[in-house]
Protein backbone atom coordinates (compact mmCIF):
# COMPACT_ATOMS: atom_id res chain seq x y z
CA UNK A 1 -7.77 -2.85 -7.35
CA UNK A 2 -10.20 0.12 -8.67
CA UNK A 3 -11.71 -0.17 -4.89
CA UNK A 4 -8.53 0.49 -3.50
CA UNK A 5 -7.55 3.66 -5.72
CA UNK A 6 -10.82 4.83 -4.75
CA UNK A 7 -10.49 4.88 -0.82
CA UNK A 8 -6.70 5.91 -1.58
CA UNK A 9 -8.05 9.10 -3.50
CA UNK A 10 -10.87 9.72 -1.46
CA UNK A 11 -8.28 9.88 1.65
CA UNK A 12 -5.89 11.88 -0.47
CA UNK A 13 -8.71 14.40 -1.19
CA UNK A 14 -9.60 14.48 2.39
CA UNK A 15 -6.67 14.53 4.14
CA UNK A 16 -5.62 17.37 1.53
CA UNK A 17 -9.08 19.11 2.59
CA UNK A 18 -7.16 19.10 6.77
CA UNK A 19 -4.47 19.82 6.22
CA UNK A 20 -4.23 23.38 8.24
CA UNK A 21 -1.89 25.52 5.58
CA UNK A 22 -1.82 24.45 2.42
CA UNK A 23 0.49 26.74 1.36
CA UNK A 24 3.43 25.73 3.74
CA UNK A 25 5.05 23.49 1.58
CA UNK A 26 7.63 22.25 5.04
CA UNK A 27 4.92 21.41 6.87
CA UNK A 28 4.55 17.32 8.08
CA UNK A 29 1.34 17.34 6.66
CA UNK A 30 1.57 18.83 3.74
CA UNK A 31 4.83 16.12 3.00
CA UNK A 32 2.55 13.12 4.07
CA UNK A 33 -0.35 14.34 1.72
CA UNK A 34 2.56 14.88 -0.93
CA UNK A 35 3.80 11.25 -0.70
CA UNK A 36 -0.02 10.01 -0.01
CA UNK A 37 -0.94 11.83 -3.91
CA UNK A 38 2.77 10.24 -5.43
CA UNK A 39 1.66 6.94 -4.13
CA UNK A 40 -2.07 7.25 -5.88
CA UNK A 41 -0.59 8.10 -8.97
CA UNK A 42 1.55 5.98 -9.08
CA UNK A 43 -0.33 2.78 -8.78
CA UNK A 44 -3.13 4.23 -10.88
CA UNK A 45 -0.77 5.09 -13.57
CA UNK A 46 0.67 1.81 -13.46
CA UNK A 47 -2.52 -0.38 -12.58
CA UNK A 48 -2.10 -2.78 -15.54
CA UNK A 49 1.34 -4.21 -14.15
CA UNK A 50 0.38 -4.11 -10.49
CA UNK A 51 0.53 -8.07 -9.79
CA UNK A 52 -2.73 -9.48 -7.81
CA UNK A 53 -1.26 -12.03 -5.84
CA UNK A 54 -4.35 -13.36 -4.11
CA UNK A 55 -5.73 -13.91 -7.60
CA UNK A 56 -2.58 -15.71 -8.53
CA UNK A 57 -2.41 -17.93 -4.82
CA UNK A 58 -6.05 -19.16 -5.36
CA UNK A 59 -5.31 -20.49 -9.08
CA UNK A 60 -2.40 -21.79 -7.74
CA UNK A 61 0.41 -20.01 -9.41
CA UNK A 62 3.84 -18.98 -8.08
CA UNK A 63 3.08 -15.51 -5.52
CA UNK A 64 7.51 -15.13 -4.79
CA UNK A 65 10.60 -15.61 -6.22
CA UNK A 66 12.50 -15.36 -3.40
CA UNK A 67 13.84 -18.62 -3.08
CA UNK A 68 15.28 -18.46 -6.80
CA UNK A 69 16.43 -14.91 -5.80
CA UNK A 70 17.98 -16.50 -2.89
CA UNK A 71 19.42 -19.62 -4.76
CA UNK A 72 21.18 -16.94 -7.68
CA UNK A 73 22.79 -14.49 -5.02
CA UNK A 74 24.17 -17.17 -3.17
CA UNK A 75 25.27 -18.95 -6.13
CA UNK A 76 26.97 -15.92 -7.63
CA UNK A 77 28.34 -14.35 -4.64
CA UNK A 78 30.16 -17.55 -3.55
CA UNK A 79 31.61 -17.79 -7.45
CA UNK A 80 33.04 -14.26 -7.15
CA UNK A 81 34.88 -14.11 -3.91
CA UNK A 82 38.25 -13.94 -4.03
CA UNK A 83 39.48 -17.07 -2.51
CA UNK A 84 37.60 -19.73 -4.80
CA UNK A 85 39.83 -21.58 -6.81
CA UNK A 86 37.57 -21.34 -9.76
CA UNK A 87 35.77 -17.75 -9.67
CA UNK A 88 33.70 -15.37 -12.20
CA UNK A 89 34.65 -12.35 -14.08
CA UNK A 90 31.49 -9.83 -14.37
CA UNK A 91 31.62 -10.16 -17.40
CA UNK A 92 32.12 -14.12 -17.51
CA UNK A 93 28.57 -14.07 -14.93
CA UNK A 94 27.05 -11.88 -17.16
CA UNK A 95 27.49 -14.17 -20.01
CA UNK A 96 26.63 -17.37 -18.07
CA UNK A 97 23.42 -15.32 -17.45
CA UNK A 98 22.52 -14.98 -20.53
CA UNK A 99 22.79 -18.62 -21.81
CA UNK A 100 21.12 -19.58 -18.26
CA UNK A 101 18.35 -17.62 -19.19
CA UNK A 102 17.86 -18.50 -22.86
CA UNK A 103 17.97 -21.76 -21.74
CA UNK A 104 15.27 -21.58 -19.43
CA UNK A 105 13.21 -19.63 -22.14
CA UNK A 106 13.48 -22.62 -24.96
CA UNK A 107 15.21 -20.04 -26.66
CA UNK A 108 18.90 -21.04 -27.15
CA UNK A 109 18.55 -23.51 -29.70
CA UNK A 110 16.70 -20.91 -31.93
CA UNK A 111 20.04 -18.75 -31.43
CA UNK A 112 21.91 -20.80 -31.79
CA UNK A 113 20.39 -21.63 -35.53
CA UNK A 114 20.54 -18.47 -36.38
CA UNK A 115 24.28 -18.11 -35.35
CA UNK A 116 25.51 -21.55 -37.17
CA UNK A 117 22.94 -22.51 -39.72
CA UNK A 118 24.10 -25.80 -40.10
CA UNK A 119 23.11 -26.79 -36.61
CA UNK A 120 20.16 -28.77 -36.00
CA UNK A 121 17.61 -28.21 -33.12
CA UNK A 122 17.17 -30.80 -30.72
CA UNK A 123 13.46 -31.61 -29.85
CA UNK A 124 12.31 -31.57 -26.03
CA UNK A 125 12.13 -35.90 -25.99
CA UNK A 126 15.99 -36.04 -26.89
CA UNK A 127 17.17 -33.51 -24.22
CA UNK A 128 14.70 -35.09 -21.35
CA UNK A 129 16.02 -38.82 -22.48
CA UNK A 130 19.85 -37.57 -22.69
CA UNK A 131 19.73 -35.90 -18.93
């Protein structure tokens, strides 16, 4: 990553260096090194939440969540078309959201203590053996 905002400066600085007025702020080049010096600082100011993916692939971690990106819009488009029988408010997808992802987190039974504090958290064994 550092190697990489080092030959990105470095071509920022030279190209910068050729560019033929550097005072003509319409010029093409003068744009391009614009956008080049945006794109360096913007990666370098956000370095610590720039993903390495190849780091991730070799230790064998998910690199894309396109196929759960895939699975939601298709999921949630087809529930709020018009002609379903049975369709979703924004609001009413919204919500289901919410749970969906609380659920996912371990995080609804905590909530839902909190909310009612008469209900009792079931552990991990009980849901698995109930589904």
């Amino acid at each position: 990553m550092l190697e990489a905002l080092d030959k990105l400066e470095y071509l920022v600085d030279d190209f910068y260096e050729s560019i033929p007025n550097q005072e003509d702020e319409d010029g093409r080049e003068y744009k391009l090194w614009k956008q080049a010096d945006e794109l360096h600082n913007y990666i370098s100011n956000n370095r610590n939440y720039v993903i390495n993916y190849s780091d991730r692939y070799r230790h064998g971690e998910i690199i894309s969540s396109a196929f759960v990106e895939s699975t939601v819009n298709e999921l949630i488009s087809k529930r709020m078309v018009k002609k379903q029988q049975m369709r979703w408010t924004k609001q009413g997808a919204h919500f289901l959201l919410q749970v969906r992802i609380k659920t996912l987190n371990d995080e609804l039974d905590g909530c839902f203590s909190r909310w009612y504090p008469g209900f009792k958290e079931v552990n991990v064994e009980s849901r698995v053996k109930a589904a």
